[in-house]
C-alpha atoms as a PDB file:
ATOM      1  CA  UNK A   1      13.511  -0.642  20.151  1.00  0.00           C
ATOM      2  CA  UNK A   2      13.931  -4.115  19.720  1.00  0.00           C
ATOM      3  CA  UNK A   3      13.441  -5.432  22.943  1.00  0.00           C
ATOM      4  CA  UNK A   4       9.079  -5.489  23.361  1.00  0.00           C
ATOM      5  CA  UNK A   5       7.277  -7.742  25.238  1.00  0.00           C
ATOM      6  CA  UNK A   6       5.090 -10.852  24.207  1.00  0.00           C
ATOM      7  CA  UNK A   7       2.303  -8.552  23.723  1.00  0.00           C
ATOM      8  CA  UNK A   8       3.573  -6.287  21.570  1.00  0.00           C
ATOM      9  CA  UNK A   9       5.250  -8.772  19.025  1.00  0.00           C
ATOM     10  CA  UNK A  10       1.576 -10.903  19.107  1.00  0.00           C
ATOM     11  CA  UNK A  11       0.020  -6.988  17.871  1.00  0.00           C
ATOM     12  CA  UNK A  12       2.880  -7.171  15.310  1.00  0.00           C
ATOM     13  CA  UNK A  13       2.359 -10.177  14.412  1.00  0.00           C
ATOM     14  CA  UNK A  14      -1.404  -9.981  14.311  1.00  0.00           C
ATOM     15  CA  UNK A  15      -1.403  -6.850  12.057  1.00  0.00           C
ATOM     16  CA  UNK A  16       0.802  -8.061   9.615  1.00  0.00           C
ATOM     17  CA  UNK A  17      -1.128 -10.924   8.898  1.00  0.00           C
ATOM     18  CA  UNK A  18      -4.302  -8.728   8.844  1.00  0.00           C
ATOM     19  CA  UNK A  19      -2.662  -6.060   6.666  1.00  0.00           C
ATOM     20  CA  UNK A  20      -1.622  -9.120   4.002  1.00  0.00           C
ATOM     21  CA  UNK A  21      -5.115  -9.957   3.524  1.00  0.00           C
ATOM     22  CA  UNK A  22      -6.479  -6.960   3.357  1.00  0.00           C
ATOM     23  CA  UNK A  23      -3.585  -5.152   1.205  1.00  0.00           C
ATOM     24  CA  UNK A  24      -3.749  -7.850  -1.323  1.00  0.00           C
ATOM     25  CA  UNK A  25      -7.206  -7.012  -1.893  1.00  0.00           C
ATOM     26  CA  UNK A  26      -8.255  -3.628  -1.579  1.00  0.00           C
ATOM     27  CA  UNK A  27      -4.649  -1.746  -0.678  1.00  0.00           C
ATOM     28  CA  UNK A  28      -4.099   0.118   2.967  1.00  0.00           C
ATOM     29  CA  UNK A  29      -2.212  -2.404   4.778  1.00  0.00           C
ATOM     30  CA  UNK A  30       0.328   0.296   5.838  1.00  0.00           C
ATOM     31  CA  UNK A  31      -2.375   1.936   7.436  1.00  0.00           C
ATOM     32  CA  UNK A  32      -2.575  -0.910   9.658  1.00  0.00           C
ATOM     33  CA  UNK A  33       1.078  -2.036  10.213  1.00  0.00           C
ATOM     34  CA  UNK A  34       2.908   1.727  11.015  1.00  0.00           C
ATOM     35  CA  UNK A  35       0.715   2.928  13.698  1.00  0.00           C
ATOM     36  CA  UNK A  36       1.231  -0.381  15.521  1.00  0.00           C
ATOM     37  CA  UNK A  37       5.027   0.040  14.980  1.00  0.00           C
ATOM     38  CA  UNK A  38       4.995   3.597  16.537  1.00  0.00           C
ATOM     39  CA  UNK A  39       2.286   2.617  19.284  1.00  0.00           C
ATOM     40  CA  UNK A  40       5.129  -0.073  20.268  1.00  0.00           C
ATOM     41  CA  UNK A  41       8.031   2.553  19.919  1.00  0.00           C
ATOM     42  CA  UNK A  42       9.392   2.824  16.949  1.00  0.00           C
ATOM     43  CA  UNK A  43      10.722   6.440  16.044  1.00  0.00           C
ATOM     44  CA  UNK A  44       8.581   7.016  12.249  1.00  0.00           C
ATOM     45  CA  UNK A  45      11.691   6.446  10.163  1.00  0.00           C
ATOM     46  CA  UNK A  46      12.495   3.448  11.722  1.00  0.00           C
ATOM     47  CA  UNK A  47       9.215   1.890  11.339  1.00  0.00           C
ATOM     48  CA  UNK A  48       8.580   3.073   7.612  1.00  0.00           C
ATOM     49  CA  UNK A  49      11.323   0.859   7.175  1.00  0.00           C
ATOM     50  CA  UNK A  50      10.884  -1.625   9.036  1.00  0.00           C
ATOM     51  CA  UNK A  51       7.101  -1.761   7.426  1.00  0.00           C
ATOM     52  CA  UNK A  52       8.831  -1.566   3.756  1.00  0.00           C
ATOM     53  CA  UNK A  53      10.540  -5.354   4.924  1.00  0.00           C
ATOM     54  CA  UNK A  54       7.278  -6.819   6.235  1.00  0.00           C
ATOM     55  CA  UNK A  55       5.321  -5.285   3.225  1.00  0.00           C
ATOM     56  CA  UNK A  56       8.366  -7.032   0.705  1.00  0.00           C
ATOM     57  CA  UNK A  57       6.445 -10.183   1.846  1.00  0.00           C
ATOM     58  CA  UNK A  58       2.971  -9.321   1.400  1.00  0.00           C
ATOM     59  CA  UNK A  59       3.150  -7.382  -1.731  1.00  0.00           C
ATOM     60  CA  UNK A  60       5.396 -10.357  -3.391  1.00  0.00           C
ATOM     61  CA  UNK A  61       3.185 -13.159  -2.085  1.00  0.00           C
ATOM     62  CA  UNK A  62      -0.207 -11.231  -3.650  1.00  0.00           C
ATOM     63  CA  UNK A  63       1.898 -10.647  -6.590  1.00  0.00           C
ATOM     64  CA  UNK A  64       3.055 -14.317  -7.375  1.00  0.00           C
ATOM     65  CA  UNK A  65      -0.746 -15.913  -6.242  1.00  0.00           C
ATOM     66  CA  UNK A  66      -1.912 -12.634  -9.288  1.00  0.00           C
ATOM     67  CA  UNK A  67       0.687 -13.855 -11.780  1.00  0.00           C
ATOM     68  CA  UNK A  68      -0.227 -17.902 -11.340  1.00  0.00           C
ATOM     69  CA  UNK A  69      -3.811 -17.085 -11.591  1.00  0.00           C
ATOM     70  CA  UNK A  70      -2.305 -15.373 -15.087  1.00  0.00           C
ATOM     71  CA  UNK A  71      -3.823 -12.026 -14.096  1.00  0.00           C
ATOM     72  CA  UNK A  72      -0.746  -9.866 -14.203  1.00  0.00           C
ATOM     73  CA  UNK A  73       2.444 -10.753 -17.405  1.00  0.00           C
ATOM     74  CA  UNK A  74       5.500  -9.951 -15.208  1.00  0.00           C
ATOM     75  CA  UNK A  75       7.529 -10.375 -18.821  1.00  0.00           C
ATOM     76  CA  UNK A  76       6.080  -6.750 -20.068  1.00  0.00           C
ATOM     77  CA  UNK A  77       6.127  -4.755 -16.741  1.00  0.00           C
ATOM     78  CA  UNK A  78       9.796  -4.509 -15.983  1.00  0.00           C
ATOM     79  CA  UNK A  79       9.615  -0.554 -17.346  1.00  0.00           C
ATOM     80  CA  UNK A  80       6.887  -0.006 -14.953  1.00  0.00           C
ATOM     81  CA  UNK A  81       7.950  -1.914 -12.127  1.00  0.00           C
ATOM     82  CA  UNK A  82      11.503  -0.335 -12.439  1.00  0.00           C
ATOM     83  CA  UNK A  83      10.409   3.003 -12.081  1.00  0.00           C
ATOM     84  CA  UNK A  84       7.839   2.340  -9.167  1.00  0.00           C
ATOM     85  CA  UNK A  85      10.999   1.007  -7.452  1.00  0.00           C
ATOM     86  CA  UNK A  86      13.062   4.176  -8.710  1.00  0.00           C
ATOM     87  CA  UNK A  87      10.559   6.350  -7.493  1.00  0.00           C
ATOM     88  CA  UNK A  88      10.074   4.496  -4.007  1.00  0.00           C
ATOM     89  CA  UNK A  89      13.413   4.578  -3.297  1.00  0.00           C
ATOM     90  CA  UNK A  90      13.829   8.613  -4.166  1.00  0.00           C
ATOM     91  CA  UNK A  91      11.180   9.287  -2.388  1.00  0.00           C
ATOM     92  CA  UNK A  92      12.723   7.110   0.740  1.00  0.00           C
ATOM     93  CA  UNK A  93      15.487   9.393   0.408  1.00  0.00           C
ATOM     94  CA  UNK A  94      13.538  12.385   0.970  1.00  0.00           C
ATOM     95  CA  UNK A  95      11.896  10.858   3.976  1.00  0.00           C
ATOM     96  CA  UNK A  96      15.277  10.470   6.059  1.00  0.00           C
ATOM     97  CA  UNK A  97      15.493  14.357   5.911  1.00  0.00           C
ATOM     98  CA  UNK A  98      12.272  15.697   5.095  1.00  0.00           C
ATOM     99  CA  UNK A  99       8.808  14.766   7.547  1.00  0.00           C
ATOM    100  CA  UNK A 100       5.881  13.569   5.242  1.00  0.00           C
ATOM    101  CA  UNK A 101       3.511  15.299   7.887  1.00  0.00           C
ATOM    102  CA  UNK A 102       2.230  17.017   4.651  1.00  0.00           C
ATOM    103  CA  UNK A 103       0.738  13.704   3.449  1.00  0.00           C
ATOM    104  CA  UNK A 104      -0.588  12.580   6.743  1.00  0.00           C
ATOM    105  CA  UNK A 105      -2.775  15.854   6.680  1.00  0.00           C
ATOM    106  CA  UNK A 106      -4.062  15.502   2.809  1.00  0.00           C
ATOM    107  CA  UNK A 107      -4.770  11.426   3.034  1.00  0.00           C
ATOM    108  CA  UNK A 108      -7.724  11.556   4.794  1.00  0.00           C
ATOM    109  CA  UNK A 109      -9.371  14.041   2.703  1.00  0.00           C
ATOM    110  CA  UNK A 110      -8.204  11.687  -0.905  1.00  0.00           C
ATOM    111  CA  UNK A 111      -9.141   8.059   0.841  1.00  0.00           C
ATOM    112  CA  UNK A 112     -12.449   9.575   0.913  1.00  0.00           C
ATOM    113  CA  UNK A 113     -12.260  10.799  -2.102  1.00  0.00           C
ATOM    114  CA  UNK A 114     -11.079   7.514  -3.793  1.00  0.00           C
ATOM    115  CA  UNK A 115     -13.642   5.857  -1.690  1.00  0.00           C
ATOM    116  CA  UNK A 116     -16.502   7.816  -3.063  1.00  0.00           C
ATOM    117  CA  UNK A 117     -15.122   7.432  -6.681  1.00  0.00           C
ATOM    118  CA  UNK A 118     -15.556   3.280  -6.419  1.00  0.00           C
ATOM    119  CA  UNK A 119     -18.742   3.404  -4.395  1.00  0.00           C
ATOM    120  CA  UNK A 120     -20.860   6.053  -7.227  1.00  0.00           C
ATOM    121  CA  UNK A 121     -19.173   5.371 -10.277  1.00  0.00           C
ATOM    122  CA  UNK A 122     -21.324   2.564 -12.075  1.00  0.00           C
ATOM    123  CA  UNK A 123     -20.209  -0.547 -13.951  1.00  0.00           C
ATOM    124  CA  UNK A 124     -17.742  -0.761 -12.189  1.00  0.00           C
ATOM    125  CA  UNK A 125     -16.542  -4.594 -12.699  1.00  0.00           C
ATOM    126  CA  UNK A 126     -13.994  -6.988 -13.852  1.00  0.00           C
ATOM    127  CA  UNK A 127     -14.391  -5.521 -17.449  1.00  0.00           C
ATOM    128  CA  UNK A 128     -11.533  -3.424 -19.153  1.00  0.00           C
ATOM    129  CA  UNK A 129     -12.573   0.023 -20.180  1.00  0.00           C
ATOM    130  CA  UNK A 130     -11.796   3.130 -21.970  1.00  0.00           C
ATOM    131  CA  UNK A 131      -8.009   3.961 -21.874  1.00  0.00           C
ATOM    132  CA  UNK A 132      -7.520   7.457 -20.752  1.00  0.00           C
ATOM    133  CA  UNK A 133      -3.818   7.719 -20.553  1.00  0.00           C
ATOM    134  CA  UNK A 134      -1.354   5.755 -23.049  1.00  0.00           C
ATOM    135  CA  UNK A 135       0.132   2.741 -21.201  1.00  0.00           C
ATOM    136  CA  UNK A 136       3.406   4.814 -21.922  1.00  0.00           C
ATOM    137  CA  UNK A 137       2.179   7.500 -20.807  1.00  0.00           C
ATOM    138  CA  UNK A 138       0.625   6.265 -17.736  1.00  0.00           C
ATOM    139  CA  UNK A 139       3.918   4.684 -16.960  1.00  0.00           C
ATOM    140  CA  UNK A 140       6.427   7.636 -17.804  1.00  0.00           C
ATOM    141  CA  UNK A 141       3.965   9.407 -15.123  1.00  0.00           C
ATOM    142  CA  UNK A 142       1.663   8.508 -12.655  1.00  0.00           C
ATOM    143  CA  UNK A 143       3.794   5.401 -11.801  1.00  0.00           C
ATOM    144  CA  UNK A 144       6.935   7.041 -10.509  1.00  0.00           C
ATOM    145  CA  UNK A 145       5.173   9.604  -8.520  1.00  0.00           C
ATOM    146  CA  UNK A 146       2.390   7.290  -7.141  1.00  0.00           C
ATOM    147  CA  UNK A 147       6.441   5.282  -6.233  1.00  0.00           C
ATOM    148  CA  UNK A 148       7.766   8.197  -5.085  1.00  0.00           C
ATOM    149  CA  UNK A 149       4.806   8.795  -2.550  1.00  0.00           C
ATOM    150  CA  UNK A 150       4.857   4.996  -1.304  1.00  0.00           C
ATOM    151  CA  UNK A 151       8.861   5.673  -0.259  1.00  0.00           C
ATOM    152  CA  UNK A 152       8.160   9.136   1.649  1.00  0.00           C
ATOM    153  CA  UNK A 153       5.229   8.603   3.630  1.00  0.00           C
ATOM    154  CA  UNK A 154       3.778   4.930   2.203  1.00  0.00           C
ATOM    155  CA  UNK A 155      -0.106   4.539   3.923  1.00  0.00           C
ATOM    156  CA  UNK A 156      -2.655   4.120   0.712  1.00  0.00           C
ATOM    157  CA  UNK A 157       0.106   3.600  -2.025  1.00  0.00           C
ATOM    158  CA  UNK A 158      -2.005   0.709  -3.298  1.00  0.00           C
ATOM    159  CA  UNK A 159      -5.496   2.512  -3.115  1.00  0.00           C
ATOM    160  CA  UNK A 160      -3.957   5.419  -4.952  1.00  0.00           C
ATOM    161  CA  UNK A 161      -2.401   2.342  -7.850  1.00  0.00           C
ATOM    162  CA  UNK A 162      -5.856   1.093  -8.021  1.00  0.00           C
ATOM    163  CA  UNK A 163      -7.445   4.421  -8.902  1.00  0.00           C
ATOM    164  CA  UNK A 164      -4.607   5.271 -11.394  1.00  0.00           C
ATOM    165  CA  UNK A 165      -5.044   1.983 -13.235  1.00  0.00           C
ATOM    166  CA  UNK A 166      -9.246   1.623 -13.049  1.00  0.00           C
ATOM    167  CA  UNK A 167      -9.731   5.632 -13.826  1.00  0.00           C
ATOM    168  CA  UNK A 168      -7.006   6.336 -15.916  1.00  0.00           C
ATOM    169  CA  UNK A 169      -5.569   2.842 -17.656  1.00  0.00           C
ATOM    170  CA  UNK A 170      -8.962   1.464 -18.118  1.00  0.00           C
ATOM    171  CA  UNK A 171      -8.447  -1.470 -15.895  1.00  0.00           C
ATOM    172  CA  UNK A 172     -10.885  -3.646 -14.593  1.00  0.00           C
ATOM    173  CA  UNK A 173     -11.149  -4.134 -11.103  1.00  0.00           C
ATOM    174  CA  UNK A 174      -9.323  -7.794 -10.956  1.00  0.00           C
ATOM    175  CA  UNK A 175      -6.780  -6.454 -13.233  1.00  0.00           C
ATOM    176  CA  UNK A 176      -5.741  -3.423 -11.638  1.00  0.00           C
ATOM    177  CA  UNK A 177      -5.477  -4.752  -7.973  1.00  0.00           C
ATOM    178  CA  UNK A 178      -3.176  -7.577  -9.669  1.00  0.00           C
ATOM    179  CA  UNK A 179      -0.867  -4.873 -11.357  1.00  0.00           C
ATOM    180  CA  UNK A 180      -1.078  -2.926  -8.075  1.00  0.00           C
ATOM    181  CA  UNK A 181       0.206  -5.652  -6.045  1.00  0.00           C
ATOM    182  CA  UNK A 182       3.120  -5.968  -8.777  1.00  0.00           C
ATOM    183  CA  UNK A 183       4.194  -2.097  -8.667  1.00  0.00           C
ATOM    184  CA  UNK A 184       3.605  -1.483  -4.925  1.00  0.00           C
ATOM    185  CA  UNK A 185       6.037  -4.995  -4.801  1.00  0.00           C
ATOM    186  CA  UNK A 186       8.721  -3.326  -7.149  1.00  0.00           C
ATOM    187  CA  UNK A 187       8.040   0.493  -4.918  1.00  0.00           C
ATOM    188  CA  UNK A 188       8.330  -1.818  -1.774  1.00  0.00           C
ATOM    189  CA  UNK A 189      11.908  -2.761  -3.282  1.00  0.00           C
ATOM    190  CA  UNK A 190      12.919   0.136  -3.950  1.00  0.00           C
ATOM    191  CA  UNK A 191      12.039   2.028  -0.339  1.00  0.00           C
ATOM    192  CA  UNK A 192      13.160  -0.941   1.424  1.00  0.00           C
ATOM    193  CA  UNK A 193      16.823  -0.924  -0.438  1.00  0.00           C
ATOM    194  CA  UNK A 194      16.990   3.323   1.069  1.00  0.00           C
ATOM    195  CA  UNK A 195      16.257   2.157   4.523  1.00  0.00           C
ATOM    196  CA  UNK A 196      18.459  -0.636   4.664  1.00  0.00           C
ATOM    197  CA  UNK A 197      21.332   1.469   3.636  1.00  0.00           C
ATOM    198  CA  UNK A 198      20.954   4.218   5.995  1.00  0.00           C
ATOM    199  CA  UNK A 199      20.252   1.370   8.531  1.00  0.00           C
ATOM    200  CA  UNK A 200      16.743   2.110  10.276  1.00  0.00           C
ATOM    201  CA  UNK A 201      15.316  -1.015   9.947  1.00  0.00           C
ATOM    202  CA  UNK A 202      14.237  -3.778  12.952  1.00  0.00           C
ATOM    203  CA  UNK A 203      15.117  -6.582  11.298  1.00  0.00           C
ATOM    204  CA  UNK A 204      14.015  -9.617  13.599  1.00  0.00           C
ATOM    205  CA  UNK A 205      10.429  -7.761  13.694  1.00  0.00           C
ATOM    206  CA  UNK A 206      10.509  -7.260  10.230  1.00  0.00           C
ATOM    207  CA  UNK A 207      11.092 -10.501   9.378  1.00  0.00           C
ATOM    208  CA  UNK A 208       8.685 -11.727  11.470  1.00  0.00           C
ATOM    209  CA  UNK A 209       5.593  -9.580  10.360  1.00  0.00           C
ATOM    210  CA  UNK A 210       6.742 -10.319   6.813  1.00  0.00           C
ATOM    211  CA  UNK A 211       6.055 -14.156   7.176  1.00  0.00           C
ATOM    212  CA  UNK A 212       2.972 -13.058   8.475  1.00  0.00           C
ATOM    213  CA  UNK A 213       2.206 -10.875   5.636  1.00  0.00           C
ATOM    214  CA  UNK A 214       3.009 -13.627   3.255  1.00  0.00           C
ATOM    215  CA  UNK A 215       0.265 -16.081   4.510  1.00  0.00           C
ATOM    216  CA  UNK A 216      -2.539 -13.295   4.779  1.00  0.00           C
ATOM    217  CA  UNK A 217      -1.609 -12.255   1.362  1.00  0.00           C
ATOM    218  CA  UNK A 218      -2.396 -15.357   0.116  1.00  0.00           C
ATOM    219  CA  UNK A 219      -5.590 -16.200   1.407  1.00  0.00           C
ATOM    220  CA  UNK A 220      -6.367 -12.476   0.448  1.00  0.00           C
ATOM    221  CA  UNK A 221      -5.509 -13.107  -3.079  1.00  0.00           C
ATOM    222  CA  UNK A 222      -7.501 -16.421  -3.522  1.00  0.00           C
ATOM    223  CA  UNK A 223     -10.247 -14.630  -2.316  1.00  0.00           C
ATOM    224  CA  UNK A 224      -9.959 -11.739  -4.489  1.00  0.00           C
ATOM    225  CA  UNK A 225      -9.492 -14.299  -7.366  1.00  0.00           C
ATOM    226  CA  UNK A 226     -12.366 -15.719  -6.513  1.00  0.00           C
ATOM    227  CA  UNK A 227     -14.746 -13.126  -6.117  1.00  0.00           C
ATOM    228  CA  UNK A 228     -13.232 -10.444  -8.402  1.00  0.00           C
ATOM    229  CA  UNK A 229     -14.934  -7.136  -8.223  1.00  0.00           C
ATOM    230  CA  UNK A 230     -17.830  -8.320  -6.008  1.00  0.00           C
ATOM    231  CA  UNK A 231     -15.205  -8.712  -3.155  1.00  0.00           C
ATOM    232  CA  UNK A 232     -12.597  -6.259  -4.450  1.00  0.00           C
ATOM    233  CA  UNK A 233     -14.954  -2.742  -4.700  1.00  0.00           C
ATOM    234  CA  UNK A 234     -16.955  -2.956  -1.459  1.00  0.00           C
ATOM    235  CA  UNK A 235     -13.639  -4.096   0.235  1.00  0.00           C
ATOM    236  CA  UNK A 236     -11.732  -0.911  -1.223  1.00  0.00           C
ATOM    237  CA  UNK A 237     -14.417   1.449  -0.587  1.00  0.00           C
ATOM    238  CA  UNK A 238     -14.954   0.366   3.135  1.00  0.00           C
ATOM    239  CA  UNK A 239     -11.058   0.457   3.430  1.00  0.00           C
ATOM    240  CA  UNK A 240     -10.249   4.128   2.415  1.00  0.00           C
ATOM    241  CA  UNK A 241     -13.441   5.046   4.190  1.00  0.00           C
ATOM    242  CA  UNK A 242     -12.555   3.276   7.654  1.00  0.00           C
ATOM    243  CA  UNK A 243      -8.791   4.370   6.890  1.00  0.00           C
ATOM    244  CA  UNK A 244     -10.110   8.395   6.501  1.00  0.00           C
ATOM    245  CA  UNK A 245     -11.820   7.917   9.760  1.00  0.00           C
ATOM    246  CA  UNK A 246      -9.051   6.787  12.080  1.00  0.00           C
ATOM    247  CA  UNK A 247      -6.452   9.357  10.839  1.00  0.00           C
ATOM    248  CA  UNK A 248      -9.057  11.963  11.705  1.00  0.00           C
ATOM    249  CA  UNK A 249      -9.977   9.761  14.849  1.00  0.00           C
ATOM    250  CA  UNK A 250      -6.461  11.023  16.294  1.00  0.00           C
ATOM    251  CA  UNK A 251      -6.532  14.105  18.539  1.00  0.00           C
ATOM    252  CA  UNK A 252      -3.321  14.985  17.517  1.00  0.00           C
ATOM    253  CA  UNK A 253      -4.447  14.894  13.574  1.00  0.00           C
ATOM    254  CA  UNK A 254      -3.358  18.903  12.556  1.00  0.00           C
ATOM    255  CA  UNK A 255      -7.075  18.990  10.869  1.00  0.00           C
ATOM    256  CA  UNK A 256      -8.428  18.373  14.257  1.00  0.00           C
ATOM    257  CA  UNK A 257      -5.976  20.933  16.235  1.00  0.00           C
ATOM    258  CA  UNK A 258      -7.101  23.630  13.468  1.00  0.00           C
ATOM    259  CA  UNK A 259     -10.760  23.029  13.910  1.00  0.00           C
ATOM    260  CA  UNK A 260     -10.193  22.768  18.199  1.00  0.00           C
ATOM    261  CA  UNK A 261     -12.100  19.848  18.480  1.00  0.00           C
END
């Protein structure tokens, strides 16, 4: 598993680094890292976890650039962070004896959904908004599960954060990708600590890919700093939308199979 050629570890390489930028900004960068690791041979448990080690990188350097740029208080997130790891790391759990095929079916069908939601819903900025959900509340809830999802199956954890925290904790768009990057860090934690255990992760690769991550995630997060929601909302929306459109792309996508076509 180990053993790829030049080629391959270049891909690796080359998608981790493209996955940091992205991810920092608008979320998906799983979406871009695990089908390279199964196109160069990983079996799917093996390279969720090896993806949970390169994505340690990304999500921690986008996380520390956020908290510098004092866009995110690490000192009053520990509750949330703890149980986006918690979660993460059940749902990890589940995923060395239960397939998420489930998920790979649905997440087409919600990255459009969460792409149409930032393209048509207006003023949508850098400005906080109504509250919909207590930030208890909000925690106690949608955190864990959003965690538990990111350890089970993992592609679009950090669109699905950034929806939570614009439509539901009133975020503005800066905001809420900075706290995203913080509790997809802390989920990342958590599903990487599972994997490691149970011992299905490639850890020269992973290591690898994660420096990789580290530097795209940086020059993701200046931009995004930068540019704010001018960068951040076109960014996410052409994300889930391109994402939608290569799981569907697949022949062997169940949607696809159902429809014969």
């Amino acid at each position: 598993m180990q053993d790829l050629s030049t080629y391959f570890l270049l891909a690796l390489v080359a998608a981790a680094f493209f996955a940091g930028f992205v991810d920092s900004i608008a979320g998906g960068g799983g979406l871009i890292t695990i089908p390279v690791l199964l196109i160069a041979g990983f079996p799917p448990v093996a390279a969720l976890g090896t993806n949970k080690l390169q994505g340690l990188f990304g999500s921690a350097s986008a996380t520390i650039a956020y908290a510098r740029g004092g866009h995110v208080d690490l000192k009053t997130q520990g509750g949330a962070a703890l149980l986006s790891a918690l979660g993460a790391a059940v749902g990890a759990l589940a995923a060395t004896y239960v397939p998420g095929e489930i998920f790979g079916i649905l997440l087409p069908f919600l990255l459009i959904a969460i792409a149409l939601y930032f393209a048509l819903k207006p003023n949508m900025d850098d400005i906080d908004r109504i509250r919909r959900l207590s930030p208890f509340l909000f925690t106690a809830t949608i955190v864990p599960v959003i965690g538990f999802y990111d350890g089970l199956f993992g592609p679009g954890t950090g669109s699905f954060f950034m929806l939570g925290f614009v439509a539901l904790a009133g975020y503005g768009m800066l905001k809420a990708t900075a706290h995203t990057k913080l509790l997809n860090f802390a989920s990342n934690v958590g599903a990487f600590a599972v994997f490691a255990f149970v011992g299905v992760i490639a850890w020269k690769i992973g290591l690898m890919m994660g420096a990789a991550q580290f530097i795209g995630a940086q020059i993701g997060s200046r931009v995004a700093m930068k540019n704010g929601a001018r960068i951040i909302k076109p960014l996410l929306v052409v994300t889930c939308a391109a994402l939608a459109v290569k799981l569907m792309a697949d022949p062997t996508h169940p949607v696809r199979m159902w429809l014969g076509f």
